[in-house]
Every structure is written in structure tokens, then in C-alpha cells.
N, C-alpha and C. Protein backbone atom coordinates (compact mmCIF):
# COMPACT_ATOMS: atom_id res chain seq x y z
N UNK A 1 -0.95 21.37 43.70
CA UNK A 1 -0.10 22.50 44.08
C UNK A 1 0.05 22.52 45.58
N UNK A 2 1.10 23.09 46.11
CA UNK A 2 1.74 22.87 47.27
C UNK A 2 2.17 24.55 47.80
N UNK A 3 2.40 24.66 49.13
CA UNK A 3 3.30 25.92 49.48
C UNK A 3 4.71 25.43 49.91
N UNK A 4 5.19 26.60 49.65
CA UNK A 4 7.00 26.15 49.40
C UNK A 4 7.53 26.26 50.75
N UNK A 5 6.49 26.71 52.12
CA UNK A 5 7.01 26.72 53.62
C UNK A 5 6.20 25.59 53.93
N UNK A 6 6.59 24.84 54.97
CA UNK A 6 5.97 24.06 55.91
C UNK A 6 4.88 24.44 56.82
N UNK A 7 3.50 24.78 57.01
CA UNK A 7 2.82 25.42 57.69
C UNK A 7 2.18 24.49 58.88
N UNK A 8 2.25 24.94 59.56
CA UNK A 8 1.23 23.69 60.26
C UNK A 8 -0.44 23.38 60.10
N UNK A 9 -1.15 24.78 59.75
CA UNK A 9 -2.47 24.83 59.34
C UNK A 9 -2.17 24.05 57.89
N UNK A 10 -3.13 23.97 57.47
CA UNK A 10 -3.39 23.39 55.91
C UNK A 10 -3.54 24.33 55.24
N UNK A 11 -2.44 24.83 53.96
CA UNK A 11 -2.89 26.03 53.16
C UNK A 11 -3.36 25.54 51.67
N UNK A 12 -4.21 25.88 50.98
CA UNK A 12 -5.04 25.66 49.76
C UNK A 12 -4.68 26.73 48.51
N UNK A 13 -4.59 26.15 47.21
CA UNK A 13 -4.42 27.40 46.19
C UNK A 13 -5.93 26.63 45.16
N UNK A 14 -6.41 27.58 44.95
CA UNK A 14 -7.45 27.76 44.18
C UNK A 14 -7.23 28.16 42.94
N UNK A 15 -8.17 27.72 41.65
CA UNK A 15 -8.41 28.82 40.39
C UNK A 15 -10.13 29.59 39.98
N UNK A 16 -9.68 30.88 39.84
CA UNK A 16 -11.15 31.23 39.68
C UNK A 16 -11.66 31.09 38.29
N UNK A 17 -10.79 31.49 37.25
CA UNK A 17 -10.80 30.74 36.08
C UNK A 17 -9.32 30.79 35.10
N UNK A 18 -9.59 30.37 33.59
CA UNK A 18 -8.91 30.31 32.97
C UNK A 18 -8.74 30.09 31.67
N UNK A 19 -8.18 30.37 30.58
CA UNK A 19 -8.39 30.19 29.17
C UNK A 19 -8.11 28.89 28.78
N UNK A 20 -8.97 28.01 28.02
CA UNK A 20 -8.24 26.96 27.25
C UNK A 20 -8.36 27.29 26.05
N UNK A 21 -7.18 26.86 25.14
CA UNK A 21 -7.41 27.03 23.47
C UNK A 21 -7.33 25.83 22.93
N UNK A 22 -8.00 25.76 21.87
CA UNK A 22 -7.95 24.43 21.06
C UNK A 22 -7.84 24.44 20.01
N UNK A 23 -6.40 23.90 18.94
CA UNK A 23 -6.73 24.60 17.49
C UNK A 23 -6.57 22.67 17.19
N UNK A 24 -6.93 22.56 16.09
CA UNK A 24 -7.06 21.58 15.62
C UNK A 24 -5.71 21.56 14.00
N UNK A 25 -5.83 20.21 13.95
CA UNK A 25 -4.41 19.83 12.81
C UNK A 25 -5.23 19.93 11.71
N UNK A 26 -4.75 20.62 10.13
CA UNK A 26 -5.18 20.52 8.97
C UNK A 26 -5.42 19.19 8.95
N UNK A 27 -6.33 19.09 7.84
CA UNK A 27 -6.58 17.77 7.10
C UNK A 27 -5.57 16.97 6.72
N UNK A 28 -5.64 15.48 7.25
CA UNK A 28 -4.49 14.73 6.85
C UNK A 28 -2.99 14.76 7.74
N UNK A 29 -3.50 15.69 8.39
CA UNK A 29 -2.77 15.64 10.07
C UNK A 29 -2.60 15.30 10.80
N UNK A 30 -1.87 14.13 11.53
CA UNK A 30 -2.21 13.55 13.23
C UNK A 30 -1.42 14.23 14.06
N UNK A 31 -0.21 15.25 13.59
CA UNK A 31 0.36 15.43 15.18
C UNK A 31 0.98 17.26 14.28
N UNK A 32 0.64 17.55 14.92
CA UNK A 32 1.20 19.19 14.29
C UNK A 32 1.82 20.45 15.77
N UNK A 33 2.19 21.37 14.96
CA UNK A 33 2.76 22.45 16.03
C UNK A 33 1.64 23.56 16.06
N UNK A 34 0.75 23.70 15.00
CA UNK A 34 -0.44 24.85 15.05
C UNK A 34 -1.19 24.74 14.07
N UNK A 35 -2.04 25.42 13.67
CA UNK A 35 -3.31 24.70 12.71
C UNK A 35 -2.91 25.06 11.41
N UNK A 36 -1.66 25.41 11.05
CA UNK A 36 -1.40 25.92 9.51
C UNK A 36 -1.14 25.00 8.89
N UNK A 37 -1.74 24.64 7.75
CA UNK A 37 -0.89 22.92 7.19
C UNK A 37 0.48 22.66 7.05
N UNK A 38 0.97 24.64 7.33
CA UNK A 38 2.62 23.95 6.91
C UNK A 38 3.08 23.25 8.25
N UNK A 39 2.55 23.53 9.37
CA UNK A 39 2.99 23.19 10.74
C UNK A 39 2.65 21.44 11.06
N UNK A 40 2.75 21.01 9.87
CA UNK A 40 2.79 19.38 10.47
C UNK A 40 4.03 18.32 10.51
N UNK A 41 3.88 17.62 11.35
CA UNK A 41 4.81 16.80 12.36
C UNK A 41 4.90 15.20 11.76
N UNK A 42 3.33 14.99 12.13
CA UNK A 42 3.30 13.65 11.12
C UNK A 42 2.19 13.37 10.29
N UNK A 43 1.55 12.77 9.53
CA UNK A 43 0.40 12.57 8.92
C UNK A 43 -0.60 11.15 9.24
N UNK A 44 -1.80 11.29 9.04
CA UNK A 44 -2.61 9.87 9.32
C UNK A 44 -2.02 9.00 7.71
N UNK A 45 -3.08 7.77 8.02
CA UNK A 45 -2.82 6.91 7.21
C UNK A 45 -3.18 7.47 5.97
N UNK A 46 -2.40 6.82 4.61
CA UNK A 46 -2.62 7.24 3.27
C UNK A 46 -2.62 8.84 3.32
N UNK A 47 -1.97 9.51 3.97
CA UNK A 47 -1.37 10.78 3.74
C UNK A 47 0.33 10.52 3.55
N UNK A 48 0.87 11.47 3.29
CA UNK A 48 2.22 12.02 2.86
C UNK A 48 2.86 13.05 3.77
N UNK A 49 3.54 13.27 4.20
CA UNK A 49 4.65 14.68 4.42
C UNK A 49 5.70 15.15 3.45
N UNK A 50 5.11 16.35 2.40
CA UNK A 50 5.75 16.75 1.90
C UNK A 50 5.98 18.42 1.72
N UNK A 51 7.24 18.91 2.18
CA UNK A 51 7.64 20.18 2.90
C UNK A 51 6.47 20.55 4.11
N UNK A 52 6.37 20.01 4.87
CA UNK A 52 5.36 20.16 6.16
C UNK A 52 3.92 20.38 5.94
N UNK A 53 3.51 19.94 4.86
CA UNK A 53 2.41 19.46 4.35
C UNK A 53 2.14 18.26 4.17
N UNK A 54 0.95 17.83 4.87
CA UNK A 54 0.25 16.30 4.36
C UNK A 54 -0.59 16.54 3.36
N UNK A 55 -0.26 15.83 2.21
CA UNK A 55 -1.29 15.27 0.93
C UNK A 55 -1.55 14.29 1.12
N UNK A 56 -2.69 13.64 0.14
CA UNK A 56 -2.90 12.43 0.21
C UNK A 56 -1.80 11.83 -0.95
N UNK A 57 -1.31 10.41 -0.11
CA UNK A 57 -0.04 10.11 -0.85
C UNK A 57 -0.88 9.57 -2.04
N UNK A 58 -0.35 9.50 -3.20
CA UNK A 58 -0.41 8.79 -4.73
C UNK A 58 -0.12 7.18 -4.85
N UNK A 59 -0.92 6.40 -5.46
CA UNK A 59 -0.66 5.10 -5.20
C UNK A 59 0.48 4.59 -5.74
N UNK A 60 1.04 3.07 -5.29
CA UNK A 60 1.75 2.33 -5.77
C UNK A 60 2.53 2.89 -7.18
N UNK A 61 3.83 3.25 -8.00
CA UNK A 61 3.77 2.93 -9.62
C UNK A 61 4.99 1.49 -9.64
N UNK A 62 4.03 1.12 -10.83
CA UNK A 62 5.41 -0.18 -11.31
C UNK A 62 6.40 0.56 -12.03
N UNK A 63 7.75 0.17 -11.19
CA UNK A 63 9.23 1.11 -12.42
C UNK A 63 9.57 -0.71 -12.80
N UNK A 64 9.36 -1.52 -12.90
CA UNK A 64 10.25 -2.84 -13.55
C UNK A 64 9.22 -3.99 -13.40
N UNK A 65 9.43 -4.57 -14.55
CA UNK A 65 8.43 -5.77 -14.41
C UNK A 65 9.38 -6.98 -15.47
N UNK A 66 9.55 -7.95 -15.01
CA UNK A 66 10.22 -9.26 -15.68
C UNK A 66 9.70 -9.91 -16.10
N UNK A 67 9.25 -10.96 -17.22
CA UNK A 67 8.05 -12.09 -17.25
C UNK A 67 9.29 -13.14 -17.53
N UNK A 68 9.01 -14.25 -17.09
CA UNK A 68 9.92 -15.84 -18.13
C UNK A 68 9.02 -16.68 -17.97
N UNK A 69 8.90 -17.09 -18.63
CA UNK A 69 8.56 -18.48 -19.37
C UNK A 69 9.10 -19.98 -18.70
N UNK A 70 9.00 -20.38 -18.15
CA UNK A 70 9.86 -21.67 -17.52
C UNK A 70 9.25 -22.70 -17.73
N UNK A 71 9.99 -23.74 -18.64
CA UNK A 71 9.83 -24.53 -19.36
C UNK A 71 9.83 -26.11 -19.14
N UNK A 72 9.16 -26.78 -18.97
CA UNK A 72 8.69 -28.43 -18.26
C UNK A 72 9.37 -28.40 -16.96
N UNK A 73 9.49 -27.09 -15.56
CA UNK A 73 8.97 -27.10 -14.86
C UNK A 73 7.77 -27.70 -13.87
N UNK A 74 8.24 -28.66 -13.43
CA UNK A 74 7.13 -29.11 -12.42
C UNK A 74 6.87 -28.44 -10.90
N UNK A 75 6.24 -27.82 -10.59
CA UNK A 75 5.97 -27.22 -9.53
C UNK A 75 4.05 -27.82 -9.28
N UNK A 76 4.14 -28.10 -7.99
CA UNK A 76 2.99 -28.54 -7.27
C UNK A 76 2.29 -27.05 -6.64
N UNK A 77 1.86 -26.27 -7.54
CA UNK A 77 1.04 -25.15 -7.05
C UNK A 77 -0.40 -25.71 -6.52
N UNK A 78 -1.10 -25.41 -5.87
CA UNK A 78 -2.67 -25.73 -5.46
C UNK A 78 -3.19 -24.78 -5.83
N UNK A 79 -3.26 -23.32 -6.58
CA UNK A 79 -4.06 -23.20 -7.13
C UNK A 79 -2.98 -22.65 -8.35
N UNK A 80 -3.60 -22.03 -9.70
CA UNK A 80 -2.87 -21.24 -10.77
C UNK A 80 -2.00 -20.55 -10.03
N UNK A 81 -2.26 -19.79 -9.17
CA UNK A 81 -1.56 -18.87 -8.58
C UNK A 81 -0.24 -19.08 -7.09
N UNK A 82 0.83 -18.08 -7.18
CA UNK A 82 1.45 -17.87 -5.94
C UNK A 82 2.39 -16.97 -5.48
N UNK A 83 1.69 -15.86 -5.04
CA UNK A 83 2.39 -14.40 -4.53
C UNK A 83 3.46 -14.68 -3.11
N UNK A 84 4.38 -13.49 -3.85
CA UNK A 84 5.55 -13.72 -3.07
C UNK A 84 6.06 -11.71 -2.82
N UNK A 85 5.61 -11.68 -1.86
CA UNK A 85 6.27 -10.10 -1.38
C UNK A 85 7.59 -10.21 -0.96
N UNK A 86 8.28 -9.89 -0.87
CA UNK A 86 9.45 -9.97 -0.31
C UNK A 86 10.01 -8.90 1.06
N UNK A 87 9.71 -7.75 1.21
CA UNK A 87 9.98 -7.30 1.51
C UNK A 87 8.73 -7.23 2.99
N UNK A 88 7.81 -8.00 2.79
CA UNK A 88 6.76 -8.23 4.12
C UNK A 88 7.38 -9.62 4.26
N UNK A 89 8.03 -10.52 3.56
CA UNK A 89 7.75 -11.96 3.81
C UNK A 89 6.85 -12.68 4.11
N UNK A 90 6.29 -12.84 3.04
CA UNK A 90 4.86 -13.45 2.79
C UNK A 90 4.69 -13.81 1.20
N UNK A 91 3.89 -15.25 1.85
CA UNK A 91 3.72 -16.09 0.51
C UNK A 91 2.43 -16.23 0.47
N UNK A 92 1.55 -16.11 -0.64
CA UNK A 92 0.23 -16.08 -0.58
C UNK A 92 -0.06 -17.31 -1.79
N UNK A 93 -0.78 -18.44 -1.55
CA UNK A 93 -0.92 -18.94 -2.78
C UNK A 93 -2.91 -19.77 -3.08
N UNK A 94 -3.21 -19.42 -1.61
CA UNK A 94 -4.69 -19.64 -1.18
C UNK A 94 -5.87 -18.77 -2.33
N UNK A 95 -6.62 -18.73 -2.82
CA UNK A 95 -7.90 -18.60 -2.94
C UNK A 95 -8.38 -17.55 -1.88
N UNK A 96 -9.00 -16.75 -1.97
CA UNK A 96 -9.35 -15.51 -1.62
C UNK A 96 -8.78 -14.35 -1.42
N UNK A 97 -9.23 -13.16 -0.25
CA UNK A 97 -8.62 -12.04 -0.16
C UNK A 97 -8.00 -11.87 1.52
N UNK A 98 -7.02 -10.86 1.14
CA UNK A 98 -6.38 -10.77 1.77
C UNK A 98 -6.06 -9.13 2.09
N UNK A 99 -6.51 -8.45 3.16
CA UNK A 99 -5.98 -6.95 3.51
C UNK A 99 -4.36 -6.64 3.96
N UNK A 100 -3.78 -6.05 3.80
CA UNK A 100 -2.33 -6.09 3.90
C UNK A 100 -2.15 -3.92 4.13
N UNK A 101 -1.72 -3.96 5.36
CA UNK A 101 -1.07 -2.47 5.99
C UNK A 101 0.37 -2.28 5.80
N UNK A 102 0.86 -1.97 5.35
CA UNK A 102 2.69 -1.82 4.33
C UNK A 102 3.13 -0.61 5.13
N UNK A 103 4.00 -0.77 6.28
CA UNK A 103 4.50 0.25 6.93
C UNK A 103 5.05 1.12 5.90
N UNK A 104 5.13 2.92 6.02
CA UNK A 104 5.46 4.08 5.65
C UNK A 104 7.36 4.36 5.76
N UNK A 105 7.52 3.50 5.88
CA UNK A 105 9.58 3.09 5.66
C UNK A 105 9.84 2.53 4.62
N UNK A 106 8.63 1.10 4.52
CA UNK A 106 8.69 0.52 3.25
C UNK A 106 8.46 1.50 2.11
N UNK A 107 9.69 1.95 0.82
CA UNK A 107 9.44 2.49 0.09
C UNK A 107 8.85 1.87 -1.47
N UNK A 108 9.57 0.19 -1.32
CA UNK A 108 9.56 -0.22 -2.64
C UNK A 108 9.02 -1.65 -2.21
N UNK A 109 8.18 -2.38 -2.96
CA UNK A 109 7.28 -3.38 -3.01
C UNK A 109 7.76 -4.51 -3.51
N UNK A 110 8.55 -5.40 -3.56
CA UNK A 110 9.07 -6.68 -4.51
C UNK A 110 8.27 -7.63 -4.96
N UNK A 111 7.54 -8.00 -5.85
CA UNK A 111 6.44 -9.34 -6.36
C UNK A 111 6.90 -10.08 -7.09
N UNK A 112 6.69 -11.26 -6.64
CA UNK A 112 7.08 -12.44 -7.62
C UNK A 112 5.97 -12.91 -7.78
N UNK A 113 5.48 -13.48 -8.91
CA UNK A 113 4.13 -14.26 -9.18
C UNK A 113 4.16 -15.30 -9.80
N UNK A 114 4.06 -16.49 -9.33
CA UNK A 114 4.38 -17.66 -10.65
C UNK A 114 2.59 -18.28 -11.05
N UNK A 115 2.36 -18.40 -11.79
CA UNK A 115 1.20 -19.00 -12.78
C UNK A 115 1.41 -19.98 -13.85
N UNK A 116 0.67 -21.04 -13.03
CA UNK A 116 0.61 -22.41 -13.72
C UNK A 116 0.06 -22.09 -15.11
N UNK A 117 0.61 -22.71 -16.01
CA UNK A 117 0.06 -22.25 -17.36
C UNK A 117 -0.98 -23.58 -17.35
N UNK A 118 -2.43 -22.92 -18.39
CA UNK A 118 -2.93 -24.07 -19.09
C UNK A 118 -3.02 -24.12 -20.28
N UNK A 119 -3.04 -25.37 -21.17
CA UNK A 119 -2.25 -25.58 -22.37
C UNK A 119 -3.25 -24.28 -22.98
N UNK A 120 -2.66 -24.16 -23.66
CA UNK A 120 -3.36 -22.82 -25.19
C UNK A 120 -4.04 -21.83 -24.82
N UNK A 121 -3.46 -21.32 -23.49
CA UNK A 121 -4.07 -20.38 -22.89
C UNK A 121 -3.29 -19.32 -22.90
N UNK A 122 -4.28 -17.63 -23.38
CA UNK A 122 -3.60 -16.81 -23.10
C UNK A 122 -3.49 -15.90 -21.60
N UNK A 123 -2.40 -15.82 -20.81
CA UNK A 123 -2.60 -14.95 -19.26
C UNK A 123 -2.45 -13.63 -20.15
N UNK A 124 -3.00 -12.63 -19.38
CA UNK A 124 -3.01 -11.05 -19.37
C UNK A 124 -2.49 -10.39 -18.19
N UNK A 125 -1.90 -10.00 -19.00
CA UNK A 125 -1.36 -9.08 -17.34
C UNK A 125 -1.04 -7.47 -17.27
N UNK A 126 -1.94 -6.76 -16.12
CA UNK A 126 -1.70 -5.04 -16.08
C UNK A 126 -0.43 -4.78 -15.14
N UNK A 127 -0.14 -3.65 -15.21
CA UNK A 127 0.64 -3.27 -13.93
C UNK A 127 0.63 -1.51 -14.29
N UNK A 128 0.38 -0.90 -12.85
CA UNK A 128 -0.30 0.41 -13.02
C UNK A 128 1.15 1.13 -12.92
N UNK A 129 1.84 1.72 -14.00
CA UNK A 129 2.59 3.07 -14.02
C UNK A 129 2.47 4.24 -13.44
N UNK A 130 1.66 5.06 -13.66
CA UNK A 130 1.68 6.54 -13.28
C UNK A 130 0.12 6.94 -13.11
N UNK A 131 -0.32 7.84 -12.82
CA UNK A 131 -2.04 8.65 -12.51
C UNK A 131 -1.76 9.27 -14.36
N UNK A 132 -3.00 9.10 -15.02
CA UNK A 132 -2.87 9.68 -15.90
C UNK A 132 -2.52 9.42 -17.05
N UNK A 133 -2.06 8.40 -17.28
CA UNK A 133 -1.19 7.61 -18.35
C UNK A 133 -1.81 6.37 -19.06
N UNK A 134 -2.76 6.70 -19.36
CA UNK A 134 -3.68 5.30 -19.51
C UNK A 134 -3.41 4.24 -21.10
N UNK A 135 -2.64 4.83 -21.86
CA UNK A 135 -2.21 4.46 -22.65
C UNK A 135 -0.75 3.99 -22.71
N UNK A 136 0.04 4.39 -21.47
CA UNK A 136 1.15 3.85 -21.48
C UNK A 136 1.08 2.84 -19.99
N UNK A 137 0.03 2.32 -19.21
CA UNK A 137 0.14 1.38 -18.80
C UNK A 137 0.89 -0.09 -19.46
N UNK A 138 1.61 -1.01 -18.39
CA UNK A 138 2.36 -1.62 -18.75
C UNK A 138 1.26 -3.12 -19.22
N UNK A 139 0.94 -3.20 -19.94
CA UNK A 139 0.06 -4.92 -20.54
C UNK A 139 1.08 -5.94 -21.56
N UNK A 140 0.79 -7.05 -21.18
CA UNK A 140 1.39 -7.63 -21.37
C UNK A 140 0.38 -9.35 -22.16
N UNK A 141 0.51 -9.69 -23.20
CA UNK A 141 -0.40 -11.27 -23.00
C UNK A 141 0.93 -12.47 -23.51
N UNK A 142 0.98 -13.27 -22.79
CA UNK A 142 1.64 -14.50 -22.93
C UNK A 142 0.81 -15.69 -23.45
N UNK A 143 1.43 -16.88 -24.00
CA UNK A 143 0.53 -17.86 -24.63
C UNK A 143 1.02 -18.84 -23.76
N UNK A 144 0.54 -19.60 -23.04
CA UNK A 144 1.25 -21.11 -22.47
C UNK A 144 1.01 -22.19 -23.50
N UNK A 145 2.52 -22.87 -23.70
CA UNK A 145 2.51 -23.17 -24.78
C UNK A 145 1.98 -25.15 -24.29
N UNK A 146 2.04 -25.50 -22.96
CA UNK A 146 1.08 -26.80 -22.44
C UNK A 146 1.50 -26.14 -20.56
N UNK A 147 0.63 -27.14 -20.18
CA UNK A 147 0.50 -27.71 -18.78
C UNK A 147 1.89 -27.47 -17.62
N UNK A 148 2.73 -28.12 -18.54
CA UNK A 148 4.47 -28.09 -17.48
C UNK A 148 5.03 -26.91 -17.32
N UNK A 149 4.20 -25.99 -18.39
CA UNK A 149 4.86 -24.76 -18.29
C UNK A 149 4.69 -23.65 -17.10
N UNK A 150 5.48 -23.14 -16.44
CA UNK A 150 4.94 -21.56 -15.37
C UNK A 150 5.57 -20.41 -16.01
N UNK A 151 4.64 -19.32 -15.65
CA UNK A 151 5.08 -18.02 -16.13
C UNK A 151 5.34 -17.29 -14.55
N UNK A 152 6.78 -16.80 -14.59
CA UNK A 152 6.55 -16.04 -13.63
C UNK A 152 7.34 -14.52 -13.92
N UNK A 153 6.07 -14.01 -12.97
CA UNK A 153 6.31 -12.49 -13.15
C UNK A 153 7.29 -11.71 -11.94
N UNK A 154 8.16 -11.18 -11.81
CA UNK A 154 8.94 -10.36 -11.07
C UNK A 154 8.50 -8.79 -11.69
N UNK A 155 8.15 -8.14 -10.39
CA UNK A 155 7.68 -6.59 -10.40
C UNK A 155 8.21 -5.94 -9.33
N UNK A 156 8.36 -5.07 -9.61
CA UNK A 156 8.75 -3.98 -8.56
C UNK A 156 7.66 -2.73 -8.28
N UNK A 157 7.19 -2.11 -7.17
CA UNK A 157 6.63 -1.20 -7.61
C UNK A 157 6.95 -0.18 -6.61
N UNK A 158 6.89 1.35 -6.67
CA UNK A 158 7.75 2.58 -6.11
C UNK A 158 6.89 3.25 -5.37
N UNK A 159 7.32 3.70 -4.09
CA UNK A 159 6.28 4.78 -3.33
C UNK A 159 7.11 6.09 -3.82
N UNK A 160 6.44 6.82 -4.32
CA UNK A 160 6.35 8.23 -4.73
C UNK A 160 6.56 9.40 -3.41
N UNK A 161 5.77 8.96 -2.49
CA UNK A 161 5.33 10.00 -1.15
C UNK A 161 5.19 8.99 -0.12
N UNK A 162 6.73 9.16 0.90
CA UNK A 162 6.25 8.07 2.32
C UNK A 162 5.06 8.42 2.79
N UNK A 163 4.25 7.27 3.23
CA UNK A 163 3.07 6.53 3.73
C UNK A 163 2.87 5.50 3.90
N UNK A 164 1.61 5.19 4.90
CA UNK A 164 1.14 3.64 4.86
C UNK A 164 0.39 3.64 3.78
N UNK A 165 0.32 2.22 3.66
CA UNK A 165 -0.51 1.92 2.20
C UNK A 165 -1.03 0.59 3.01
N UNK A 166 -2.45 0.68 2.47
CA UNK A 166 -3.35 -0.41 2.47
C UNK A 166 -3.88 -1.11 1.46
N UNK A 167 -3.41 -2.39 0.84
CA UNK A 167 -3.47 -3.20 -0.07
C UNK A 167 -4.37 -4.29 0.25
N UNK A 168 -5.09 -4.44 -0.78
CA UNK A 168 -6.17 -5.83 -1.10
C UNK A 168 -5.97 -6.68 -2.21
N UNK A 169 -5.57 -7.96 -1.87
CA UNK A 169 -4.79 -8.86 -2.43
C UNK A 169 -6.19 -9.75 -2.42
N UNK A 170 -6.87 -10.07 -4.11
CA UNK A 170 -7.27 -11.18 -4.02
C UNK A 170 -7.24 -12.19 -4.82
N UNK A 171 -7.13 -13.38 -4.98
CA UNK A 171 -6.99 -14.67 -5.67
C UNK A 171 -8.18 -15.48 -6.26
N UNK A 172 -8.47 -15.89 -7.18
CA UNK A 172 -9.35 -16.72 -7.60
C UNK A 172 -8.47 -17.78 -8.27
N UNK A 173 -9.38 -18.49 -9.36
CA UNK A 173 -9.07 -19.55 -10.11
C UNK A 173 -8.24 -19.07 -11.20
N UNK A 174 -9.05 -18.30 -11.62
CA UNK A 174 -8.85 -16.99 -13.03
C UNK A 174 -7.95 -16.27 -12.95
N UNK A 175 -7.89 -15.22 -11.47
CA UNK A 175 -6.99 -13.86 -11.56
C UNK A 175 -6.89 -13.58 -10.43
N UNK A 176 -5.59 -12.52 -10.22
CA UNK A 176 -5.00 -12.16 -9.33
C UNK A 176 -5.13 -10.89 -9.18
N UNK A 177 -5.49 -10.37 -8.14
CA UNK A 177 -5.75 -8.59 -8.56
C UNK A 177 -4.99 -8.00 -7.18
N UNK A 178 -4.58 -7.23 -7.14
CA UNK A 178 -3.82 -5.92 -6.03
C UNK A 178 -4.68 -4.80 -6.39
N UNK A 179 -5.02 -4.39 -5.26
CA UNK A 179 -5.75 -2.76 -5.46
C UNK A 179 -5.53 -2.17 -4.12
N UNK A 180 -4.66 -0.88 -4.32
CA UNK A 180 -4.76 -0.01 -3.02
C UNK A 180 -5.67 0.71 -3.10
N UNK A 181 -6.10 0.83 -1.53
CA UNK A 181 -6.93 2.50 -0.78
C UNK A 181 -6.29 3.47 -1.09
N UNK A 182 -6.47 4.59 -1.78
CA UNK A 182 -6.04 6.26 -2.03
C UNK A 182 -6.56 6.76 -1.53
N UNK A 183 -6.60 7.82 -0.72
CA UNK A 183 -7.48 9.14 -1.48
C UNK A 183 -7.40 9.87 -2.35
N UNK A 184 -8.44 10.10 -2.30
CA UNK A 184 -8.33 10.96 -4.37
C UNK A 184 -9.59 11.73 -4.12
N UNK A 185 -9.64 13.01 -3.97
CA UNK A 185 -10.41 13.88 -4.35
C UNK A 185 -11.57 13.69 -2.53
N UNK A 186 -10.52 13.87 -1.56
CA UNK A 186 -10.70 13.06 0.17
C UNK A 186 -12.19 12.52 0.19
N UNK A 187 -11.97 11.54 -0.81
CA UNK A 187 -12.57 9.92 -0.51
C UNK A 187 -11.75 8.69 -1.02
N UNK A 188 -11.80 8.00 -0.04
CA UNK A 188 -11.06 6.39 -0.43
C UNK A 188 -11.79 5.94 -1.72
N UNK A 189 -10.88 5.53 -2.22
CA UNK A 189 -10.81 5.26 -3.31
C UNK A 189 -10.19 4.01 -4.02
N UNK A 190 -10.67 2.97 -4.39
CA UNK A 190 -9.78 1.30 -5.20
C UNK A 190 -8.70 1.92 -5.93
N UNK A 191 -7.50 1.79 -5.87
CA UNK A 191 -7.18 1.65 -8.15
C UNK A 191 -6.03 0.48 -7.73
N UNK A 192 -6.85 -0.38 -8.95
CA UNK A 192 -5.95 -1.55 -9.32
C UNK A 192 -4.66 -1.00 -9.49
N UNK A 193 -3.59 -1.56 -9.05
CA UNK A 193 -2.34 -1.89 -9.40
C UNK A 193 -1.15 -2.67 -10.53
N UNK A 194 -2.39 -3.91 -9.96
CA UNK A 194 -1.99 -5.21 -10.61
C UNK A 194 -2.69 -6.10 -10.55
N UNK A 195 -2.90 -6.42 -11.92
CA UNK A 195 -3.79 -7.65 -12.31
C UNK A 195 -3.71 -8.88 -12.99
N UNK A 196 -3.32 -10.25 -13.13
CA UNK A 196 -3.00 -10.45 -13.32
C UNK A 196 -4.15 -11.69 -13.83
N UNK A 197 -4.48 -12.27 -15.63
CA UNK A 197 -5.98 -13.15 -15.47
C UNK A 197 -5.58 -14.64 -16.65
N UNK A 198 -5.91 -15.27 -16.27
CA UNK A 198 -5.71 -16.95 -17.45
C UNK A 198 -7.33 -17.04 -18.24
């Protein structure tokens, strides 16, 4: 602080004291106008904004899933497996896991999955619909009918409530699994998505 005349002595402004206030953002809050939950701006990760409320957003649901059969197909896969997002651009076809942060714009998920068949083998495959619905999850079992054959799966799956989503993508010999972080009941929380096993 300054004086608004030119003085030639040195003039000083002091404070003797003063109020600070501090209100803090509801739960699931990073940037708000006052501590009421309706007063929020934006939300942390795996939260939602919905009518100026952050929830914790609801995971992934599959609305479409494709399977075919492709028939004396030769494809040089290195392992059974090979994930294809589309909408991150990224091809995954390695053996292990993989963490994946899905910006909160991204609304809809694109998967392609192709799986080397082995002869007289049956694949299984989940894909998670809705919270609650445990009987109308989408399952699926295919038979490979030899070796030349690939099955590939095309899925789609829907964000319900913009958010980031944090996905764990992992690969074995056997199976393919997707499982997002939720919260559910404010603790993180797994739930498979998609699974996919030979």
C-alpha cells in the first residue's frame, strides 16, 4: 500500500487486525462459491456435477456389444488377446496391467477385442449393464470351432454422469478384465466392467 500524494518523508499504512473466513467445499468438491453442496463449480476425480451437486459418478454401462466369428483368419497376435480403445487411441495387446485416466469430455468408450480362438474352446464373456441388475447382465459363451479362427468383440460403453474415470486394464494368457475405481458408499471401490476368459 502506497499514499496517493507524493511526500517527501516516508509515509507507512499499518493493520491492527482483521477477520479471515474459511468455509470449505462439500464433499466431492474442488472449486465451489460457498460451502452448500448446491454451490459447486467443479468436482474432484470420480465425482459428477449434477444440478450443482457433486455425486460420486456411477460406473461405466455397456449400451451395445457385437461378437463375429472370423473365419480362417490369420492374424499374428502374440498373445490370445488385443484391445483397441478408440477413442484414447491405444492398442493394448501385451500381458499385464495397465492404469488408464479417461478425461471427463470423454462420454462414450469404443472396444474392440479380438481373441485368438483355441480349437474346442469355450471364451466367456461379461459386460456390466446397469448397478443392480445382476440377472440381466450381458454374458455371452462362444465355441472356437479350431486355431484360424478369431472372435472379435466390438462394445460400447456409456458415461451416465460426466467425470474422470480411472480404469485397470489387465491381460493374461486366459483373460481380459476392465475394472473401474467408483465410489460407492465414499470408498473406492473395483467393479468389473468387462471380462473377457478362454
Amino acid at each position: 500500500m502506497s499514499t496517493a500524494q507524493n511526500l517527501v518523508q516516508n509515509a507507512y499504512w499499518g493493520v491492527s487486525s482483521f477477520n479471515l473466513y474459511v468455509a470449505k467445499c462439500s464433499v466431492g468438491c474442488e472449486v465451489c462459491t460457498g460451502d452448500i453442496t448446491s454451490q459447486c463449480i467443479k468436482c474432484v476425480k470420480k465425482f459428477g456435477l449434477q444440478k450443482s451437486k457433486c455425486i460420486p459418478a456411477p460406473p461405466l454401462e455397456c449400451s451395445y456389444v457385437r461378437i463375429n466369428q472370423v473365419v480362417g483368419l490369420i492374424v499374428n497376435l502374440i498373445n490370445p488377446f488385443q484391445l483397441k480403445i478408440v477413442e484414447l487411441d491405444l492398442i493394448m495387446n501385451e500381458i499385464g496391467s495397465k492404469q488408464l485416466f479417461v478425461d471427463d469430455i470423454i462420454s462414450s468408450i469404443s472396444l474392440q477385442i479380438q481373441v485368438q480362438c483355441q480349437e474346442q474352446k469355450v471364451i466367456s464373456s461379461y459386460f456390466r449393464t446397469c448397478d443392480g441388475c445382476e440377472s440381466e447382465q450381458f454374458s455371452f459363451y462362444n465355441l472356437c470351432l479350431n486355431q484360424s479362427n478369431i472372435i472379435v468383440y466390438n462394445t460400447i460403453f456409456l458415461q451416465i454422469l460426466e467425470s474422470e474415470k480411472e480404469l485397470l486394464i489387465t491381460m493374461s494368457q486366459q483373460k481380459i478384465e476392465i475394472i473401474q475405481i467408483s465410489i460407492i458408499n465414499d470408498v473406492e471401490t473395483e467393479i468389473l466392467i468387462l471380462k473377457i476368459e478362454i
